[in-house]
Protein backbone atom coordinates (compact mmCIF):
# COMPACT_ATOMS: atom_id res chain seq x y z
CA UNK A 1 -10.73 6.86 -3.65
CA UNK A 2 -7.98 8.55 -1.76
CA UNK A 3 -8.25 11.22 -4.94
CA UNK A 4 -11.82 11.85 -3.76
CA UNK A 5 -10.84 11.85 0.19
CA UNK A 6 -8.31 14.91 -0.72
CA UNK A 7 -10.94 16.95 -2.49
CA UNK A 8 -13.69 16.61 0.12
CA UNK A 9 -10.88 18.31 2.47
CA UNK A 10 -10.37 20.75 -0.56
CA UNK A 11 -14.03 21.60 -0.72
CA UNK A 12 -14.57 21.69 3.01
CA UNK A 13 -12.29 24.33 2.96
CA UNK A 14 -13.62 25.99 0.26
CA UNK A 15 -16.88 26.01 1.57
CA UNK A 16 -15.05 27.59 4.60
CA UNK A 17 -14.24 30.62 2.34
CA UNK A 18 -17.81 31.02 0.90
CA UNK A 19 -18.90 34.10 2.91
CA UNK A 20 -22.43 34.18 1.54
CA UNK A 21 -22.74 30.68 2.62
CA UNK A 22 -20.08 30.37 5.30
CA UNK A 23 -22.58 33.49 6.67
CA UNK A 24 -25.88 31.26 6.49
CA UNK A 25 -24.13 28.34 8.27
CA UNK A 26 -23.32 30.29 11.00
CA UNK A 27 -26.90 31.47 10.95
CA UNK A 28 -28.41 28.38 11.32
CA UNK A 29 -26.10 27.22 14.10
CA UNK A 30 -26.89 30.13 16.45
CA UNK A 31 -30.77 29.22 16.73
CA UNK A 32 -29.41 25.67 16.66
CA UNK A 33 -30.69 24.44 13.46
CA UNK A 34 -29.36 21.58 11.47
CA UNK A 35 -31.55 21.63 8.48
CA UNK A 36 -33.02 24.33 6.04
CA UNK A 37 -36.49 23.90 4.06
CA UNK A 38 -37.33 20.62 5.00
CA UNK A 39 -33.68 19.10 5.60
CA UNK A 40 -32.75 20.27 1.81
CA UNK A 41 -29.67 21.54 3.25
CA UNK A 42 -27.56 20.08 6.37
CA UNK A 43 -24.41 19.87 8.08
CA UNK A 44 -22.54 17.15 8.34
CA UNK A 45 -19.32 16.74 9.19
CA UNK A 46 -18.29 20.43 8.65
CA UNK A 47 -19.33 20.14 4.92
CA UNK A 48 -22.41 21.66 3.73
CA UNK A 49 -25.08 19.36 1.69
CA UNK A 50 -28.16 19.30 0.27
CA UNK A 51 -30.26 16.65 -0.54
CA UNK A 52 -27.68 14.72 1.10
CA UNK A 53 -24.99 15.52 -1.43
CA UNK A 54 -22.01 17.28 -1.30
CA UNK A 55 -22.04 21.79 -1.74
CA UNK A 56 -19.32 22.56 -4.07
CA UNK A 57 -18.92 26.23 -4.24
CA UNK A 58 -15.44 26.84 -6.10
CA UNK A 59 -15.81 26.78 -9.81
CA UNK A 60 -11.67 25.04 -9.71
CA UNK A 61 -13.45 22.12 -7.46
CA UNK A 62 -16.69 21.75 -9.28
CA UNK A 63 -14.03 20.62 -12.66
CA UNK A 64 -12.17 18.56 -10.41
CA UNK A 65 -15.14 16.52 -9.48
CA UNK A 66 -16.30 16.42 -12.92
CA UNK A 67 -13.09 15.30 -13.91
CA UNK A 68 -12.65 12.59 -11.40
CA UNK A 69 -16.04 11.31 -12.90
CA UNK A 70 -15.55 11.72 -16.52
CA UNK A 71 -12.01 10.90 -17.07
CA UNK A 72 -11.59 7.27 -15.25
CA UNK A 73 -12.00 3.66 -16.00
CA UNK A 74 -15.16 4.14 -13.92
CA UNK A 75 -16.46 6.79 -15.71
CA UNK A 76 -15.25 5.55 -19.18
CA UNK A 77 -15.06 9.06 -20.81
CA UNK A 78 -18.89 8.98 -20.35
CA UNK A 79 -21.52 10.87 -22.26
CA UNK A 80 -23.66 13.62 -20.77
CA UNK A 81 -26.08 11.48 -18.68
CA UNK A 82 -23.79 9.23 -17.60
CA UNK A 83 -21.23 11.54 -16.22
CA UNK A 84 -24.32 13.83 -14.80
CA UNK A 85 -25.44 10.65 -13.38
CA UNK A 86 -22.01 10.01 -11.45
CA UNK A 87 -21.55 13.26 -10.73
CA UNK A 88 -24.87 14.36 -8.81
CA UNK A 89 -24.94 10.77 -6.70
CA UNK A 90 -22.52 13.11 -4.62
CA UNK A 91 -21.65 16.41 -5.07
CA UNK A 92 -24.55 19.81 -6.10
CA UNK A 93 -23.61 23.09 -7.14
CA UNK A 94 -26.41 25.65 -9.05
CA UNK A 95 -25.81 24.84 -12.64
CA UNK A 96 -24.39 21.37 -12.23
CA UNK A 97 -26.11 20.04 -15.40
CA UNK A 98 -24.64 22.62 -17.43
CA UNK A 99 -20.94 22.68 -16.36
CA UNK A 100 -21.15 18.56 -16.81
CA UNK A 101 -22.59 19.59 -20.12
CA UNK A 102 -20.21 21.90 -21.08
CA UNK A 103 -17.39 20.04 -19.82
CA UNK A 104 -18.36 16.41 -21.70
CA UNK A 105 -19.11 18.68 -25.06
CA UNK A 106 -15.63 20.25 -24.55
CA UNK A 107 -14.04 16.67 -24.33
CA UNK A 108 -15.95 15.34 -27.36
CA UNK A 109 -14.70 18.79 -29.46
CA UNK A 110 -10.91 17.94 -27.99
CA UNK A 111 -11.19 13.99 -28.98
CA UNK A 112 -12.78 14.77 -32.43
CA UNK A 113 -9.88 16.75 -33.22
CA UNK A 114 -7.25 14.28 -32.03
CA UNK A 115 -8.72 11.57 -34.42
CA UNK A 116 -8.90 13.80 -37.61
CA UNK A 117 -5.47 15.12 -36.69
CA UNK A 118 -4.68 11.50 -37.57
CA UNK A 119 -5.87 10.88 -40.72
């Protein structure tokens, strides 16, 4: 997805920004070390993962990813699990499950309205 190309650039730069871990990065590359607790975090690319998925530290990026996996034909407008499901194949943040959450509950709430607006 050339959507998904633009925000890896957007969260590689964001990452960029992240002192705290922008700090620890540096950190490991002085001594020369790739990985972190048994290669739960690497570098790859210039982009931070762990567990082989994607760091996304800006709160604006994390929606955009849930988003891109909620809100297509792919996606479907999927429940909870589903979108959780898309969304972690990829991409971690602490808290994932409960912005995903949050967000999917806040789309039900906005649909439910739309159809009794109707009637």
């Amino acid at each position: 997805m050339v959507e998904e190309g633009n925000l890896k650039d957007r969260i590689r730069r964001a990452q960029e920004g992240d002192k705290k871990v922008v700090k620890a990065v540096e950190e490991l590359k002085k001594v020369g070390i790739k990985t972190l607790r048994n290669e739960e975090w690497e570098i790859e690319d210039g982009i931070i993962m762990k567990e082989e998925r994607i760091y996304v530290p800006e709160r604006k990026l994390r929606s955009k990813v849930i988003q891109l996996h909620h809100d297509t034909p792919v996606g479907g407008h999927g429940r909870r699990w589903k979108t959780m499901e898309l969304v972690t194949r990829n991409y971690w943040w602490l808290g994932v499950t409960k912005e995903v959450g949050k967000y999917v509950d806040d789309a039900m709430l906005v649909k439910d309205t739309r159809i009794k607006a109707k009637h």
